[in-house]
N, C-alpha and C. Protein backbone atom coordinates (compact mmCIF):
# COMPACT_ATOMS: atom_id res chain seq x y z
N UNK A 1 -37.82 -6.98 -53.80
CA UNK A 1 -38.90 -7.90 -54.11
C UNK A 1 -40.21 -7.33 -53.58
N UNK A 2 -41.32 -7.35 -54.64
CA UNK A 2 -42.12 -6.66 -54.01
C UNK A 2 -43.05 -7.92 -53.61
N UNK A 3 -44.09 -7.77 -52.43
CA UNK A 3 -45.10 -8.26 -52.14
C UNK A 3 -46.00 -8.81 -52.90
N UNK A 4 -46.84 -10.14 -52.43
CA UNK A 4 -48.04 -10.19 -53.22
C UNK A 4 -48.91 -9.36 -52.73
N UNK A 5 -49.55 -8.77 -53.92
CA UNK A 5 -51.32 -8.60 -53.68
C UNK A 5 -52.42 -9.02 -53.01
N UNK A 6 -53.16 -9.10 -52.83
CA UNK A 6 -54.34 -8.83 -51.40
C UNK A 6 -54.79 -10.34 -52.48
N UNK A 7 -55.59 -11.73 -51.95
CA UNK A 7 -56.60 -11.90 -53.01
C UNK A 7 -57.39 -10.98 -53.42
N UNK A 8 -57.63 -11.40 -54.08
CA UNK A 8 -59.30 -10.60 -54.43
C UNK A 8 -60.54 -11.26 -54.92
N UNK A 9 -61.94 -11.43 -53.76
CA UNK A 9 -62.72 -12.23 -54.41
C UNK A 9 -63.00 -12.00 -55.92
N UNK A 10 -63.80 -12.71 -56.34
CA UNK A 10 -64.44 -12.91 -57.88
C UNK A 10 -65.84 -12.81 -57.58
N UNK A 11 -66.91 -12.13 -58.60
CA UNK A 11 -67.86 -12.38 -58.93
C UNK A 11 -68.00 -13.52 -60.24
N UNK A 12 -68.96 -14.11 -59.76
CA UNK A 12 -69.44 -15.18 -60.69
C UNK A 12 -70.65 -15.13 -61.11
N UNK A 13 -71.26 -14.28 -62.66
CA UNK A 13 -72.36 -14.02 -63.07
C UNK A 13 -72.42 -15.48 -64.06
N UNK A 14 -73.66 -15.46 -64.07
CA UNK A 14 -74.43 -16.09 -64.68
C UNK A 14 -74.80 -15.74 -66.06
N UNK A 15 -74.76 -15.69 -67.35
CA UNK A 15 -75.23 -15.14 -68.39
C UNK A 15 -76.18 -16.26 -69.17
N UNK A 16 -77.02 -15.52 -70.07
CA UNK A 16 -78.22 -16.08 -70.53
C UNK A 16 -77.93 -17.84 -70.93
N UNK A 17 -78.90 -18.92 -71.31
CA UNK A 17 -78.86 -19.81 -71.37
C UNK A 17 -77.73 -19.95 -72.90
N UNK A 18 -78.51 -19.26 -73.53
CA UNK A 18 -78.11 -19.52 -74.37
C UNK A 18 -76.11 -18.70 -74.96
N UNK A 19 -75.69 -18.34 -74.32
CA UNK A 19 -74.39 -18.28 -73.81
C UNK A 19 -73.30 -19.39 -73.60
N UNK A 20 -74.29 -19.73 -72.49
CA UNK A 20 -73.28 -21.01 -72.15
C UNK A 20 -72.20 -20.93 -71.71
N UNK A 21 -71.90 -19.61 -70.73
CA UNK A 21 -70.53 -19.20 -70.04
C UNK A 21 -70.79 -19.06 -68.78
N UNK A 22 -69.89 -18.46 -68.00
CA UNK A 22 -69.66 -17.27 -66.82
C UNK A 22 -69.06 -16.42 -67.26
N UNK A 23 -69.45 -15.16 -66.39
CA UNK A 23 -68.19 -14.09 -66.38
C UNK A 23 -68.02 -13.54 -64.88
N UNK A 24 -66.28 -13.61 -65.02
CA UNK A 24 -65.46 -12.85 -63.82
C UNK A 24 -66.00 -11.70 -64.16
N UNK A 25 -66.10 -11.31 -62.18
CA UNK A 25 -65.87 -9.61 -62.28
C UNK A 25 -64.81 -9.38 -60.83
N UNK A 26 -64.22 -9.10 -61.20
CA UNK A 26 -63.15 -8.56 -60.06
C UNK A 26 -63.51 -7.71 -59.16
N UNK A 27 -63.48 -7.63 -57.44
CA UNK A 27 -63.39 -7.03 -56.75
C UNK A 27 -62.51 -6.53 -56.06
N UNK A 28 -62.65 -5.39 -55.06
CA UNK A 28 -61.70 -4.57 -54.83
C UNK A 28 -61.45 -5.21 -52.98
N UNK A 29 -60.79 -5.17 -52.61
CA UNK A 29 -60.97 -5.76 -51.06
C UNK A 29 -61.03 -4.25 -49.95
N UNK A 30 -61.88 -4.03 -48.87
CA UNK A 30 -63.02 -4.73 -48.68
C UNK A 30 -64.37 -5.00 -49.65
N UNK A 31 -64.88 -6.14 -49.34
CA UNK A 31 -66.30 -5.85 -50.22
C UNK A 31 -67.11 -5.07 -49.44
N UNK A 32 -67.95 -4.22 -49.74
CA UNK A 32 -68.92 -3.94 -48.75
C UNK A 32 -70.19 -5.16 -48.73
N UNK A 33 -70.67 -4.96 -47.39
CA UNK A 33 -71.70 -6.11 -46.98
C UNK A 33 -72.85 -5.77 -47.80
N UNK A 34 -73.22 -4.71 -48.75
CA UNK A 34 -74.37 -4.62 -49.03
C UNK A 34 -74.19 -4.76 -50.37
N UNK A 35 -72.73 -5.18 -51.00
CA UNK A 35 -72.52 -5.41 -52.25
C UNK A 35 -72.36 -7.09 -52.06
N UNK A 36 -71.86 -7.58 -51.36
CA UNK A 36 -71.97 -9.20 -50.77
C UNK A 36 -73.51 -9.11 -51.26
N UNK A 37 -74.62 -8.40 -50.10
CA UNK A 37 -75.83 -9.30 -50.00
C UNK A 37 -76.60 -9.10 -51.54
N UNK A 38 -76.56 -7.75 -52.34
CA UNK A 38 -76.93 -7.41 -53.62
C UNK A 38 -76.45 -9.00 -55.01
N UNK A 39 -74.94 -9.10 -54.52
CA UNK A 39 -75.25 -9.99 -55.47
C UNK A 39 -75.08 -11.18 -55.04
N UNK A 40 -75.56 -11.87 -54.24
CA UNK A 40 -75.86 -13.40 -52.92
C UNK A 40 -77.83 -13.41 -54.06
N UNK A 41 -78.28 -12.03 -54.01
CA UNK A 41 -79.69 -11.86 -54.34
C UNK A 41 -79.78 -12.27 -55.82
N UNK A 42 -78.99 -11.49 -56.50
CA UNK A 42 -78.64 -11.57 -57.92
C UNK A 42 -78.29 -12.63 -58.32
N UNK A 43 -77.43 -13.33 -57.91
CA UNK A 43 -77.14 -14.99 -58.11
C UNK A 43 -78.09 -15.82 -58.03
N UNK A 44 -79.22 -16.05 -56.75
CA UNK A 44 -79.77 -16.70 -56.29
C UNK A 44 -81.14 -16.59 -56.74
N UNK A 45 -81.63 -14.93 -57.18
CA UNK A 45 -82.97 -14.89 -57.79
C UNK A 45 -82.89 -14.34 -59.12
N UNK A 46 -82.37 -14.80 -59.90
CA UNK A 46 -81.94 -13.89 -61.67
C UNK A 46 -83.34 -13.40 -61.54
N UNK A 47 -83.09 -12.23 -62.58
CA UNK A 47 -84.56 -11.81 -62.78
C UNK A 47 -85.04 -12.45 -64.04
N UNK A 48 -86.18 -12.36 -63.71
CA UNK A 48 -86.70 -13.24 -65.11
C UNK A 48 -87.09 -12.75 -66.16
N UNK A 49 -87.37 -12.52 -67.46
CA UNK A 49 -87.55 -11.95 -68.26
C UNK A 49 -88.30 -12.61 -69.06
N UNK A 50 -89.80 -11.99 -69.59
CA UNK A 50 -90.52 -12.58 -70.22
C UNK A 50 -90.97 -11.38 -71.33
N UNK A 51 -91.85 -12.15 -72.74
CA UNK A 51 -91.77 -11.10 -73.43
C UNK A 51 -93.22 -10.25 -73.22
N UNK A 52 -93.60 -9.19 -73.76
CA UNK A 52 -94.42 -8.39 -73.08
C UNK A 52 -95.16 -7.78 -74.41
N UNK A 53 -96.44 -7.61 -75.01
CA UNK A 53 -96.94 -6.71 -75.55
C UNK A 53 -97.89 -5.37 -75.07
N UNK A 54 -98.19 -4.69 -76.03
CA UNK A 54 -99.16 -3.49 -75.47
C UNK A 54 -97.57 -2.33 -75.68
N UNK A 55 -98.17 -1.09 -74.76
CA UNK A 55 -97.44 -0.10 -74.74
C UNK A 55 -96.36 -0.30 -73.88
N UNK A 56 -94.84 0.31 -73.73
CA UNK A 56 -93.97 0.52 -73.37
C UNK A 56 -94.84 1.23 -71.68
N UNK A 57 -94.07 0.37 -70.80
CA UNK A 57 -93.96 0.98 -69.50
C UNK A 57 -93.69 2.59 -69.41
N UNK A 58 -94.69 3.37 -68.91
CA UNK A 58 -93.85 4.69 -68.83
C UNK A 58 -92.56 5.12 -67.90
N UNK A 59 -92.26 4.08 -67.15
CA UNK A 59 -91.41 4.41 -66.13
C UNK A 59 -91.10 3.18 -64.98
N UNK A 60 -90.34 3.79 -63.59
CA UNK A 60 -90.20 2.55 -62.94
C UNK A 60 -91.51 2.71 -61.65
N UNK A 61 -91.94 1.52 -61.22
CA UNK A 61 -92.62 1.82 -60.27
C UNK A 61 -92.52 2.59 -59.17
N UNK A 62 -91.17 2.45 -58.32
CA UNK A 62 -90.97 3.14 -57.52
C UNK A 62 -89.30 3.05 -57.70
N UNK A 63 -88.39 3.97 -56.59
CA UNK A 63 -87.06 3.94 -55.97
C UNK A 63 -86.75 3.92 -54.77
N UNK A 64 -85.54 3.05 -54.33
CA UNK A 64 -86.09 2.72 -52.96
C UNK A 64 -84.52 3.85 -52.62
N UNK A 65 -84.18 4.10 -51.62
CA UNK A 65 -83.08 4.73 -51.23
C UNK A 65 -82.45 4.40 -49.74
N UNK A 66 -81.48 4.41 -49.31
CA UNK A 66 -80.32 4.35 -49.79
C UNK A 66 -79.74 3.12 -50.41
N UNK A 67 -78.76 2.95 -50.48
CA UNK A 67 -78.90 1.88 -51.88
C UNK A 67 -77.78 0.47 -50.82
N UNK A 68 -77.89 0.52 -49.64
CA UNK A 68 -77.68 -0.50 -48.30
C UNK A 68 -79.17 -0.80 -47.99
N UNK A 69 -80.01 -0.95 -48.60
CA UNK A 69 -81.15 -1.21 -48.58
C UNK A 69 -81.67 -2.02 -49.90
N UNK A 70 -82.25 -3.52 -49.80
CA UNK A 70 -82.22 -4.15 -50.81
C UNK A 70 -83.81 -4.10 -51.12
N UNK A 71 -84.08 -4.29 -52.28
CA UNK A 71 -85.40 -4.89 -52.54
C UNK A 71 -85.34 -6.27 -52.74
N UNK A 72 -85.93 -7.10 -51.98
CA UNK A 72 -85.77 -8.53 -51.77
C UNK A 72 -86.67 -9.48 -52.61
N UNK A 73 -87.99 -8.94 -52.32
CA UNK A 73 -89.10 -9.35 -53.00
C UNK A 73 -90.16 -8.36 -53.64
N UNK A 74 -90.62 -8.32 -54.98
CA UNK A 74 -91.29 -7.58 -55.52
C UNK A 74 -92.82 -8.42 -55.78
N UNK A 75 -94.10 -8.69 -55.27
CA UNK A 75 -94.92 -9.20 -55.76
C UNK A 75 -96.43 -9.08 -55.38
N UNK A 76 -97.20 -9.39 -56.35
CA UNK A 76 -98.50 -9.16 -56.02
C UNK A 76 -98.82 -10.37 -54.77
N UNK A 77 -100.29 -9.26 -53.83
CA UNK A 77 -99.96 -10.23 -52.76
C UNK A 77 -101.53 -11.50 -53.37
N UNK A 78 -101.50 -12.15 -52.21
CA UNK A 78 -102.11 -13.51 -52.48
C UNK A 78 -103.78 -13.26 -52.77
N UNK A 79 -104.17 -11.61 -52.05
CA UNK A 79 -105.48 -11.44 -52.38
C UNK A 79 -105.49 -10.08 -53.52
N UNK A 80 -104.56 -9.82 -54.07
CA UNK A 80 -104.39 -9.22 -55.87
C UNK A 80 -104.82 -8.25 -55.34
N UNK A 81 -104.87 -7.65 -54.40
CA UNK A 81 -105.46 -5.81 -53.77
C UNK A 81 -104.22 -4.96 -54.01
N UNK A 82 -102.51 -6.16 -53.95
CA UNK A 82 -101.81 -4.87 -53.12
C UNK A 82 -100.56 -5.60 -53.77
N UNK A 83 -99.11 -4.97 -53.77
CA UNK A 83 -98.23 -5.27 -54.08
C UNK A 83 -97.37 -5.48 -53.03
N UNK A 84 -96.60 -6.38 -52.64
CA UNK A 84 -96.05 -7.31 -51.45
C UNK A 84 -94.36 -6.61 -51.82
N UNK A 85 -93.58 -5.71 -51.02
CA UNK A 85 -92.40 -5.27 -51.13
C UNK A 85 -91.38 -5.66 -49.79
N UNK A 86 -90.79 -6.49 -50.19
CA UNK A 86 -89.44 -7.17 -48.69
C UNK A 86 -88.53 -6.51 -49.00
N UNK A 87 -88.32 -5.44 -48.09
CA UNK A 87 -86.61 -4.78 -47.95
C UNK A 87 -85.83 -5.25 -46.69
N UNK A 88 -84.54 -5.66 -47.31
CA UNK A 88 -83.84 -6.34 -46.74
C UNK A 88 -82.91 -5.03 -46.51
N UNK A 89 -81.91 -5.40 -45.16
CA UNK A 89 -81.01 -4.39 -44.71
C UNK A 89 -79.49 -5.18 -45.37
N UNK A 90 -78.66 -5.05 -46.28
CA UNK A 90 -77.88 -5.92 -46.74
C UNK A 90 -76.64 -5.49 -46.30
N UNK A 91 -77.11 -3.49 -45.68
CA UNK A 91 -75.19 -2.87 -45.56
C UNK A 91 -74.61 -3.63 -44.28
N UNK A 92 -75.91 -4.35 -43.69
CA UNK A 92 -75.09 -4.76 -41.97
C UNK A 92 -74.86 -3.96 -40.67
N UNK A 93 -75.68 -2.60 -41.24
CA UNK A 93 -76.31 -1.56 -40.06
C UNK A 93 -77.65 -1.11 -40.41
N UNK A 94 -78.23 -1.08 -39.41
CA UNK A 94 -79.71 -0.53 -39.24
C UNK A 94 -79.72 0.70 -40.22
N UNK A 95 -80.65 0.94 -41.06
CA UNK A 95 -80.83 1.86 -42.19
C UNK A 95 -82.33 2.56 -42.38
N UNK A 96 -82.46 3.44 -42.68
CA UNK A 96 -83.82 4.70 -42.81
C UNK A 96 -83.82 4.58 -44.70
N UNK A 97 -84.88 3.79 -44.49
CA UNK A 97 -85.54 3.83 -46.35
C UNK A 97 -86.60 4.24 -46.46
N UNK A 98 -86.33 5.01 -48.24
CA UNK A 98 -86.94 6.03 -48.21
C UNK A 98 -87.58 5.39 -49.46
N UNK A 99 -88.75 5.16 -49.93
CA UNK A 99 -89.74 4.50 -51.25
C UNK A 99 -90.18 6.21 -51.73
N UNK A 100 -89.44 6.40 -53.05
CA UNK A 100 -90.22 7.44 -53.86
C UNK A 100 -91.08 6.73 -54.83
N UNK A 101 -92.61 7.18 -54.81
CA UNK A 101 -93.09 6.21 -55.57
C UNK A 101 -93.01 6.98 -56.77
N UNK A 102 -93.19 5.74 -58.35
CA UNK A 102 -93.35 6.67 -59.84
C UNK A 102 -94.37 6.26 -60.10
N UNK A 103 -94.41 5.69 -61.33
CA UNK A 103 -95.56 5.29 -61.89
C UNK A 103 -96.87 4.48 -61.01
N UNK A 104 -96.02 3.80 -59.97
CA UNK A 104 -97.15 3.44 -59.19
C UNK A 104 -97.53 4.53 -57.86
N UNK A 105 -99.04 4.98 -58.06
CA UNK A 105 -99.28 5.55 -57.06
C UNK A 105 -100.11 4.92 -55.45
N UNK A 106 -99.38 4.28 -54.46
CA UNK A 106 -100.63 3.66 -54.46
C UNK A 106 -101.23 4.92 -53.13
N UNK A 107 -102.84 4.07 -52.60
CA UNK A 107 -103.39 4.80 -51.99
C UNK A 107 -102.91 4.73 -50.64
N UNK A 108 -102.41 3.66 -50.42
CA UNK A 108 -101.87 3.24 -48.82
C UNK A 108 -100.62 1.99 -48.93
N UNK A 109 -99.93 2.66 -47.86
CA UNK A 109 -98.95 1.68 -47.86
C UNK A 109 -98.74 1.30 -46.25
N UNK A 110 -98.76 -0.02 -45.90
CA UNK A 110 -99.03 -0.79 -44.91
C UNK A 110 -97.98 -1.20 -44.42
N UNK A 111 -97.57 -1.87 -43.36
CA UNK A 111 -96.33 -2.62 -42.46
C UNK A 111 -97.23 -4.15 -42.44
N UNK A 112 -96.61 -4.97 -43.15
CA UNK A 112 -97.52 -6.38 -43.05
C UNK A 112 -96.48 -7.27 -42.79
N UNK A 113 -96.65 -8.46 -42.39
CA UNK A 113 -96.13 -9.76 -42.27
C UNK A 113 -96.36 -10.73 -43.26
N UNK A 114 -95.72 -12.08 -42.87
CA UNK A 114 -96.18 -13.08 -44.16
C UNK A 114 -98.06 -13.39 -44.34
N UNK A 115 -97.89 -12.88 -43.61
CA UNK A 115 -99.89 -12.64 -43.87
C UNK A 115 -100.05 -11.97 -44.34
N UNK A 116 -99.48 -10.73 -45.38
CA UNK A 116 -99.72 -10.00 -46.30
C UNK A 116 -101.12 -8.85 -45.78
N UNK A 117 -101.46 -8.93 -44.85
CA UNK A 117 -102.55 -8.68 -43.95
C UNK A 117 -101.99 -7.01 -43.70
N UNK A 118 -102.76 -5.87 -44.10
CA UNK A 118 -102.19 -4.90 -43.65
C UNK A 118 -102.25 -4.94 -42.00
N UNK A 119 -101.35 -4.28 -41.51
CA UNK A 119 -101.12 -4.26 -40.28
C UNK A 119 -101.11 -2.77 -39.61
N UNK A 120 -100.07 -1.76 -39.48
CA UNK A 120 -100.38 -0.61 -39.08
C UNK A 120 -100.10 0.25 -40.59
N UNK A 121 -99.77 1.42 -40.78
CA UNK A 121 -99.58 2.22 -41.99
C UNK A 121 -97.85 2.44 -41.84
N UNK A 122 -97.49 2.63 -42.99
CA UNK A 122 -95.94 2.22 -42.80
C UNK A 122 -95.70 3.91 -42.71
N UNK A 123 -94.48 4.34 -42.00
CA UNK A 123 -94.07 5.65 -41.87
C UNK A 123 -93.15 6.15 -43.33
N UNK A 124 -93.39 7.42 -43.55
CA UNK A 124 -92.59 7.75 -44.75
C UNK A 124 -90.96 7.46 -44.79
N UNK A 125 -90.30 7.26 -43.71
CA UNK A 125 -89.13 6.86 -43.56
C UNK A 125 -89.48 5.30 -42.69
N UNK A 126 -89.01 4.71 -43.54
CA UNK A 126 -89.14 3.02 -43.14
C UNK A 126 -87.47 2.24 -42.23
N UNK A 127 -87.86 2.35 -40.68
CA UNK A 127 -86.28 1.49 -40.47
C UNK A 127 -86.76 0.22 -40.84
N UNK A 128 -85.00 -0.04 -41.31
CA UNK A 128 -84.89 -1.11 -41.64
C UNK A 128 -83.33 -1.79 -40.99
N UNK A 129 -83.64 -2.90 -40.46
CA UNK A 129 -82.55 -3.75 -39.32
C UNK A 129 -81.37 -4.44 -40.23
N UNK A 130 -80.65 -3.91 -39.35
CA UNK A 130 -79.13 -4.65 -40.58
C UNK A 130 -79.30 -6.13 -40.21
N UNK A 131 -78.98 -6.66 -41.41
CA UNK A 131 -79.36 -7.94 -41.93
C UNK A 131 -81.19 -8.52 -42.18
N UNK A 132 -82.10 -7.45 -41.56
CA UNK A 132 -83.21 -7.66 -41.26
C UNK A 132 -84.26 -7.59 -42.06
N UNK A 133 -85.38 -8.21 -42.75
CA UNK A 133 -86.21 -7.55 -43.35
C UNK A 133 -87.70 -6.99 -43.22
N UNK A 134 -88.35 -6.48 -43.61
CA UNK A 134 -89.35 -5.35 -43.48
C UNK A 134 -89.95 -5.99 -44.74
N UNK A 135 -91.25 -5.86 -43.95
CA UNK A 135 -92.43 -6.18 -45.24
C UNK A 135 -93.56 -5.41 -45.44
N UNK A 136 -94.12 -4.97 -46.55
CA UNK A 136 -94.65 -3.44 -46.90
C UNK A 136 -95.64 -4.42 -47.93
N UNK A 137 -96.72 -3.46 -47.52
CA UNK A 137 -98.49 -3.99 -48.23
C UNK A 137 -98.47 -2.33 -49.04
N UNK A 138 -98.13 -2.18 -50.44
CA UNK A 138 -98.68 -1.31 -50.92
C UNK A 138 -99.61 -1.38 -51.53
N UNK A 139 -100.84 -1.11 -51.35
CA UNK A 139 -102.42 -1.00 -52.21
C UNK A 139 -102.51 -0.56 -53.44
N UNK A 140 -103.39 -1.19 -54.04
CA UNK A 140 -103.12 -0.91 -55.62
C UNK A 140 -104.22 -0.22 -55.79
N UNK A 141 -103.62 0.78 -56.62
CA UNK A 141 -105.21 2.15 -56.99
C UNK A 141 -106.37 1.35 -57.65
């Protein structure tokens, strides 16, 4: 007689309104903590999608690395100078992120708080605290 199997959590996505479902996705046991916090984010903040004219984006703004490193919040800040970036630590150990920027170049990138207020200049390798997040004032050209 053989044994049962391990459970195995479930993912529970969300699909468009007009759907009108869920879909399972099966996981493997362990989860990793930074695949927990990736989709805790994904559940909780869908991205939104709106429609867009003009030219096709040439690219992505930036890439953040290593990928135990979340992008939490993407947004313009409250005085429209600068773009407001929250990286969250999701693997559950202290982590070194690395922002390659693309299409956006900016001129300065800052260490800010919820005051969006630049504060000192952020280092090209950004720690970031497991479970912790980091908030980044990038200036807009």
């Amino acid at each position: 007689m053989t044994p049962n199997p391990p459970l195995i959590p479930m993912k529970i996505r969300r699909l468009p309104a007009s759907v009108a479902a869920l879909a399972l996705v099966v996981l493997a046991l362990p989860v990793p903590a930074a695949d927990a916090a990736r989709f805790g984010l994904e559940t909780t903040r869908p991205l939104l999608v709106a429609a867009a004219s003009g030219p096709q984006a040439p690219g992505s703004l930036f890439t953040l690395s290593p990928p135990g490193v979340l992008v939490e919040t993407v947004k313009v800040s409250e005085d429209g100078k600068a773009l407001i970036l929250r990286l969250f630590g999701g693997s559950g150990a202290a982590e070194t992120a690395v922002i390659k920027w693309g299409t956006l170049q900016p001129p300065a990138v800052w260490l800010t708080d919820l005051t969006e207020k630049p504060l000192t200049p952020a280092p090209p390798a950004i720690a970031v605290p497991a479970y912790g997040i980091v908030h980044l004032r990038a200036d807009l050209p």
